[in-house]
C-alpha atoms as a PDB file:
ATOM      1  CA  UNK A   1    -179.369 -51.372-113.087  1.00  0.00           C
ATOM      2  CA  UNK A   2    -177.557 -51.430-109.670  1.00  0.00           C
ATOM      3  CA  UNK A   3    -174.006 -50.285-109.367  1.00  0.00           C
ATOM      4  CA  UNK A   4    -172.706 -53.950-108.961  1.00  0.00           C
ATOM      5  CA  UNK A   5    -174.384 -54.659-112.392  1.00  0.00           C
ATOM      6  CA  UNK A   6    -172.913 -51.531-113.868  1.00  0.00           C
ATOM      7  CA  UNK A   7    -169.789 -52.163-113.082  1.00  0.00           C
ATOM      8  CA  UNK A   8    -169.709 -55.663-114.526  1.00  0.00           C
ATOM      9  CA  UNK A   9    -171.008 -54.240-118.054  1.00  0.00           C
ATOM     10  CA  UNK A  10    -168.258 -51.554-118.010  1.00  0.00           C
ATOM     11  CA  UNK A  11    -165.748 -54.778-117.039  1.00  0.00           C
ATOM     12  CA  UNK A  12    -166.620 -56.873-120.384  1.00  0.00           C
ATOM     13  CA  UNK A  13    -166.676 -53.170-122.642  1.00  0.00           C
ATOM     14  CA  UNK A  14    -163.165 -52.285-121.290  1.00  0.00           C
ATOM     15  CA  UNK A  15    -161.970 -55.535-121.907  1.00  0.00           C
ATOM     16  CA  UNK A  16    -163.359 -55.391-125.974  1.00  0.00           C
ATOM     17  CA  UNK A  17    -162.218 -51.909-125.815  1.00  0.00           C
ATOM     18  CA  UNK A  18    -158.370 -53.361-124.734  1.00  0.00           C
ATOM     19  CA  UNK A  19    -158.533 -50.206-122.040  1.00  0.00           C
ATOM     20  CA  UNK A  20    -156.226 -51.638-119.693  1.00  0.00           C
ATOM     21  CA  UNK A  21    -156.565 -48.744-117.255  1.00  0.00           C
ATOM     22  CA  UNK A  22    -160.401 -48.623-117.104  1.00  0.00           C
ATOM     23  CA  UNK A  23    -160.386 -52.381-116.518  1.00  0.00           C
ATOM     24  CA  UNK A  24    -157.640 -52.241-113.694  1.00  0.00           C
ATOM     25  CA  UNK A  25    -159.694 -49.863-112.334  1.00  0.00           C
ATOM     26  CA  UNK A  26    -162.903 -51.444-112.251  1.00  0.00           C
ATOM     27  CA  UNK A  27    -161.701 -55.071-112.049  1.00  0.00           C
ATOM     28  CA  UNK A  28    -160.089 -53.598-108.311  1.00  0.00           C
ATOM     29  CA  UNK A  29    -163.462 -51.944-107.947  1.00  0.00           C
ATOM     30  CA  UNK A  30    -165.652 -55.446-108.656  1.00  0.00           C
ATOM     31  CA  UNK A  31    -163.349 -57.035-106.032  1.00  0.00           C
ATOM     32  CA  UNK A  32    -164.156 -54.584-102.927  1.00  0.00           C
ATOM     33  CA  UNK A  33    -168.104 -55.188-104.048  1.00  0.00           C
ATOM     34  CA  UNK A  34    -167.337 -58.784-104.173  1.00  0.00           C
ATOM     35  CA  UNK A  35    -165.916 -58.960-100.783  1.00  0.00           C
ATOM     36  CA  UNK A  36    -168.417 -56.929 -99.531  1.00  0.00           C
ATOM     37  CA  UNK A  37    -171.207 -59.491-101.150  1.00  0.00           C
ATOM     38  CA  UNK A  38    -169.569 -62.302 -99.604  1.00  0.00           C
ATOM     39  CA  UNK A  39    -169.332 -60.579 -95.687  1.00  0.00           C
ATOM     40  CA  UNK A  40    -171.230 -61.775 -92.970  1.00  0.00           C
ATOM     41  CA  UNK A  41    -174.862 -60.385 -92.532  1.00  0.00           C
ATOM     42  CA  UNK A  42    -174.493 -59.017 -96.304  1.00  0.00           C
ATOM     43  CA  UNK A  43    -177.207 -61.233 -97.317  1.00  0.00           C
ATOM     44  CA  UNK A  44    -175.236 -62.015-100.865  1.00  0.00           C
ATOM     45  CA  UNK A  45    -175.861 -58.693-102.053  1.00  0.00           C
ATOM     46  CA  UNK A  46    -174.225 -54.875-101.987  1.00  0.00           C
ATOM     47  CA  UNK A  47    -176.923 -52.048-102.271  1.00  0.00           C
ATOM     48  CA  UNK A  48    -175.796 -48.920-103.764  1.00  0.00           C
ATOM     49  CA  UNK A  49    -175.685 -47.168-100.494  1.00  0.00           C
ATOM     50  CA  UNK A  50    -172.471 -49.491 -99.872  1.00  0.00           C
ATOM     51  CA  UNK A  51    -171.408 -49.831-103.124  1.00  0.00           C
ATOM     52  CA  UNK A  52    -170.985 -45.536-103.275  1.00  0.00           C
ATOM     53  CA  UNK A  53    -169.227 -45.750-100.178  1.00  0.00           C
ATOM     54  CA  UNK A  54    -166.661 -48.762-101.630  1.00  0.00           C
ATOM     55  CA  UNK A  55    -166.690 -46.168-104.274  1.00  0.00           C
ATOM     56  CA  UNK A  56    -165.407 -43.228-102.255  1.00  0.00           C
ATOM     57  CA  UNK A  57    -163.374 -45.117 -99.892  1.00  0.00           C
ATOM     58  CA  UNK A  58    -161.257 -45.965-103.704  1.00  0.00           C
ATOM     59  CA  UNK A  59    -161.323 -42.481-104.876  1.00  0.00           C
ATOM     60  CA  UNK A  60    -159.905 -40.938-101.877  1.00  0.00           C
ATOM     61  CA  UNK A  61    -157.150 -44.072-101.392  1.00  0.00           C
ATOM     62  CA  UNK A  62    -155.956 -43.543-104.715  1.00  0.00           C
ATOM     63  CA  UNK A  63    -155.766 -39.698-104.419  1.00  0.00           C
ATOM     64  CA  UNK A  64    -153.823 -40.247-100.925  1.00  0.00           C
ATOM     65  CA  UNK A  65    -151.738 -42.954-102.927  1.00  0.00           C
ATOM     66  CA  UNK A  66    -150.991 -40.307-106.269  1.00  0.00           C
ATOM     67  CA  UNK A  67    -150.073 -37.908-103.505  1.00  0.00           C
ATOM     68  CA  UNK A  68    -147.449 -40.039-101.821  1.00  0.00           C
ATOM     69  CA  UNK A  69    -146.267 -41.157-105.048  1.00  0.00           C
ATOM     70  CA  UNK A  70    -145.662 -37.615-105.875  1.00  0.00           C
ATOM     71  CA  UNK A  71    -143.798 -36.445-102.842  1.00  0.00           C
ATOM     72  CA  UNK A  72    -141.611 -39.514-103.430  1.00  0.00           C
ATOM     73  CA  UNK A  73    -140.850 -37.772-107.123  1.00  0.00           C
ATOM     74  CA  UNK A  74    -142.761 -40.884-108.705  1.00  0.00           C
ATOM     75  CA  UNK A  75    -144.643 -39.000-111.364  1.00  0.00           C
ATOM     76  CA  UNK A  76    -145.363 -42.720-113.026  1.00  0.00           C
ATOM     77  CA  UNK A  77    -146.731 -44.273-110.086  1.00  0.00           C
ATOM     78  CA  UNK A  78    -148.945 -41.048-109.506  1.00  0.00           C
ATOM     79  CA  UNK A  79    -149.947 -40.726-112.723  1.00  0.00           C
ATOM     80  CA  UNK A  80    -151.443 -44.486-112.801  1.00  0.00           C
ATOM     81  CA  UNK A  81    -153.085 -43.736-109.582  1.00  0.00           C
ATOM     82  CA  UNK A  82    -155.123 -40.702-110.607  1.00  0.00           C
ATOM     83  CA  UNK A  83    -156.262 -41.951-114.157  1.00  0.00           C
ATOM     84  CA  UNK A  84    -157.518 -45.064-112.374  1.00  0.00           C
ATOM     85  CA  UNK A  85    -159.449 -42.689-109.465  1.00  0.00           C
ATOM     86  CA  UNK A  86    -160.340 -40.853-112.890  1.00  0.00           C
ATOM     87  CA  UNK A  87    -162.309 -43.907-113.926  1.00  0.00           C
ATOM     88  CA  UNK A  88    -163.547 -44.517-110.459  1.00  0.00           C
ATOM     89  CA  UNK A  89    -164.832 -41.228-109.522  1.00  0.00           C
ATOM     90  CA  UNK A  90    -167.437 -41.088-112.755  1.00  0.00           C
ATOM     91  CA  UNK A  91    -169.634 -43.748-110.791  1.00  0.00           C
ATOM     92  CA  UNK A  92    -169.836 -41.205-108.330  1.00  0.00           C
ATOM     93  CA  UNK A  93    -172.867 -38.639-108.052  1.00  0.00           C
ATOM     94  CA  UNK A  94    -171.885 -34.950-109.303  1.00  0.00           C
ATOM     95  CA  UNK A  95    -169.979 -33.221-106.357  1.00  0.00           C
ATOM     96  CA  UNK A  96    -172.180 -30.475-104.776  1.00  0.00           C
ATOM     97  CA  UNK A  97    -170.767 -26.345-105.623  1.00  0.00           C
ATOM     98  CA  UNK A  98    -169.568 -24.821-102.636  1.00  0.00           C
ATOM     99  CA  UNK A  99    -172.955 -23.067-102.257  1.00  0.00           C
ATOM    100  CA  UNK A 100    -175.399 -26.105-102.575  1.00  0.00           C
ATOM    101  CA  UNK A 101    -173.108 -27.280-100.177  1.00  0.00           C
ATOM    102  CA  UNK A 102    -173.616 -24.223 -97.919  1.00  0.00           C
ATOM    103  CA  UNK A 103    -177.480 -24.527 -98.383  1.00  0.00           C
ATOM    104  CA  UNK A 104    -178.066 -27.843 -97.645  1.00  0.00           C
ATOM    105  CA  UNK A 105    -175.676 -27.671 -94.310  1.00  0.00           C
ATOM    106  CA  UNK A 106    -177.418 -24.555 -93.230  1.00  0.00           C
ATOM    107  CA  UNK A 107    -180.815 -26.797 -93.466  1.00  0.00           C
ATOM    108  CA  UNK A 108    -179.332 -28.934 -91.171  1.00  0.00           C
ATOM    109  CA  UNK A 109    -178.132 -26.867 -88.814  1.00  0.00           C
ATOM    110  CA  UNK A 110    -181.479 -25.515 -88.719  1.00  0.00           C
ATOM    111  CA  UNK A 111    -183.084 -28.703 -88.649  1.00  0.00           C
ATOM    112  CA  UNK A 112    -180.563 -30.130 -85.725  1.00  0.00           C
ATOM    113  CA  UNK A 113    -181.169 -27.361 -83.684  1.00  0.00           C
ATOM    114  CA  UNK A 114    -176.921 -26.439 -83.722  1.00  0.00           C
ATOM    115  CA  UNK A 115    -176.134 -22.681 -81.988  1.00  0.00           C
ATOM    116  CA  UNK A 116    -172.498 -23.229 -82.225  1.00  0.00           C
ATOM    117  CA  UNK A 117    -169.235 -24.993 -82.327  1.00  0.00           C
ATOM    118  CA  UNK A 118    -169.480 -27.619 -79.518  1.00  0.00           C
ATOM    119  CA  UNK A 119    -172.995 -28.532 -81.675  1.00  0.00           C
ATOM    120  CA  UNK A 120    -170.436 -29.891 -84.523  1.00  0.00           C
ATOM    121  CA  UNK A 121    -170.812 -33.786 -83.811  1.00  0.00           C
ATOM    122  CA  UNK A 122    -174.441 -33.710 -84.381  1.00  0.00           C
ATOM    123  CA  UNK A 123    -174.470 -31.446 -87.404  1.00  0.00           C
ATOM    124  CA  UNK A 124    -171.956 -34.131 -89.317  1.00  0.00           C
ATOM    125  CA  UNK A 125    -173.633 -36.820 -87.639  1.00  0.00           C
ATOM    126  CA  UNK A 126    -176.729 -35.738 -89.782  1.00  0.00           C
ATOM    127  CA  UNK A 127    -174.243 -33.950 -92.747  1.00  0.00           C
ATOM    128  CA  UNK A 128    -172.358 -37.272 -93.429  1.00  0.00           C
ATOM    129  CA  UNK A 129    -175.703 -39.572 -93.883  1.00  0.00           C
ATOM    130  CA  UNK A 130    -177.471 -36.899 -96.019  1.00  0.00           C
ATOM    131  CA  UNK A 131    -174.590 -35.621 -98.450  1.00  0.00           C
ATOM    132  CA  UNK A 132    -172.864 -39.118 -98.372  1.00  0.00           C
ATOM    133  CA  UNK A 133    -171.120 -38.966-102.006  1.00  0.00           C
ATOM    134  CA  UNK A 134    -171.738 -35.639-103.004  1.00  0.00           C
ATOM    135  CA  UNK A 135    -169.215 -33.909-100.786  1.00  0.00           C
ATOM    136  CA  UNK A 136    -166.011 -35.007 -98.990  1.00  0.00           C
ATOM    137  CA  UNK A 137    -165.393 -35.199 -95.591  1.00  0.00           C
ATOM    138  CA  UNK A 138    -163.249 -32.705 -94.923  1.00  0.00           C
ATOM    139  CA  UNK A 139    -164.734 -30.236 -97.488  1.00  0.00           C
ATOM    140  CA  UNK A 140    -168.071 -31.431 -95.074  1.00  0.00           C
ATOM    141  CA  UNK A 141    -166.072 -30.670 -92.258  1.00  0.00           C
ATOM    142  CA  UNK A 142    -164.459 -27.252 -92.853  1.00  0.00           C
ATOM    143  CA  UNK A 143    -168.141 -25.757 -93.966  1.00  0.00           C
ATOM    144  CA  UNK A 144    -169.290 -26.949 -90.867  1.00  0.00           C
ATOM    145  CA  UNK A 145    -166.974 -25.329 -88.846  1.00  0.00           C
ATOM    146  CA  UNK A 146    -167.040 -21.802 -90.311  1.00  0.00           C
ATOM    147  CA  UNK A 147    -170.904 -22.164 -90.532  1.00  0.00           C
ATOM    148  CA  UNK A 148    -170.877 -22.757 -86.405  1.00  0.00           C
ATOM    149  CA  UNK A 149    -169.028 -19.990 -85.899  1.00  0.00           C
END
């Protein structure tokens, strides 16, 4: 079963379940695959390869969102946000630990060919396709960096 799929099941079960914040959630989720179906060249379909990315492009606007909300002393409002990127985030692969991480950049370093920090561009080139939803991008980023050094 596809993510699309998925997500639709988990719709109807939230709804029988009355969970209003898992269907919030998912019903905002459906929409982004929805409008993503419906765009040009998309052939009437989302893979899962976009549908992960829809995924994480969610996640991190809600955490941005919670984190504004807090600064603004809106506990409520930030609360809301992360239970809903809660729900989100557990269609998302496991994160990779800090030394997985480490691992798999160092194979790509070695694999890229990278001696040192102006090599960076073609290490994340490679990093962002490979470990697309397993590790942010600035997570992605800062290993990079001290691994160039």
């Amino acid at each position: 079963m596809n993510l699309f799929d998925q997500i639709s099941n988990d719709i109807k079960a939230a709804m029988l379940a009355k969970d209003k914040v898992k269907l919030s959630a998912l019903r905002n989720v459906k929409k982004f695959f929805l409008e993503a179906k419906t765009a040009p060249g998309a052939n009437d379909t989302v893979t899962d390869e976009t549908a992960l990315k829809i995924i994480q492009k969610l996640v991190k606007q809600g955490k941005d969102a919670a984190q504004i909300y807090a600064t603004q002393n809106r506990p409520d409002l930030a609360g809301e946000e992360l239970a809903q990127v809660q729900v989100i985030e557990a269609y998302l692969p496991p994160p990779l630990t800090a030394e997985e991480l480490e691992s798999e950049l160092r194979n790509i370093i070695a694999q890229v060919g990278a001696h040192g920090p102006q090599d960076m561009g073609k290490v994340m080139a490679v990093a962002t396709k490979a470990l697309s939803g397993k590790a942010e991008g600035r997570i992605l980023s800062d290993t990079v960096k001290q691994l160039l050094r």
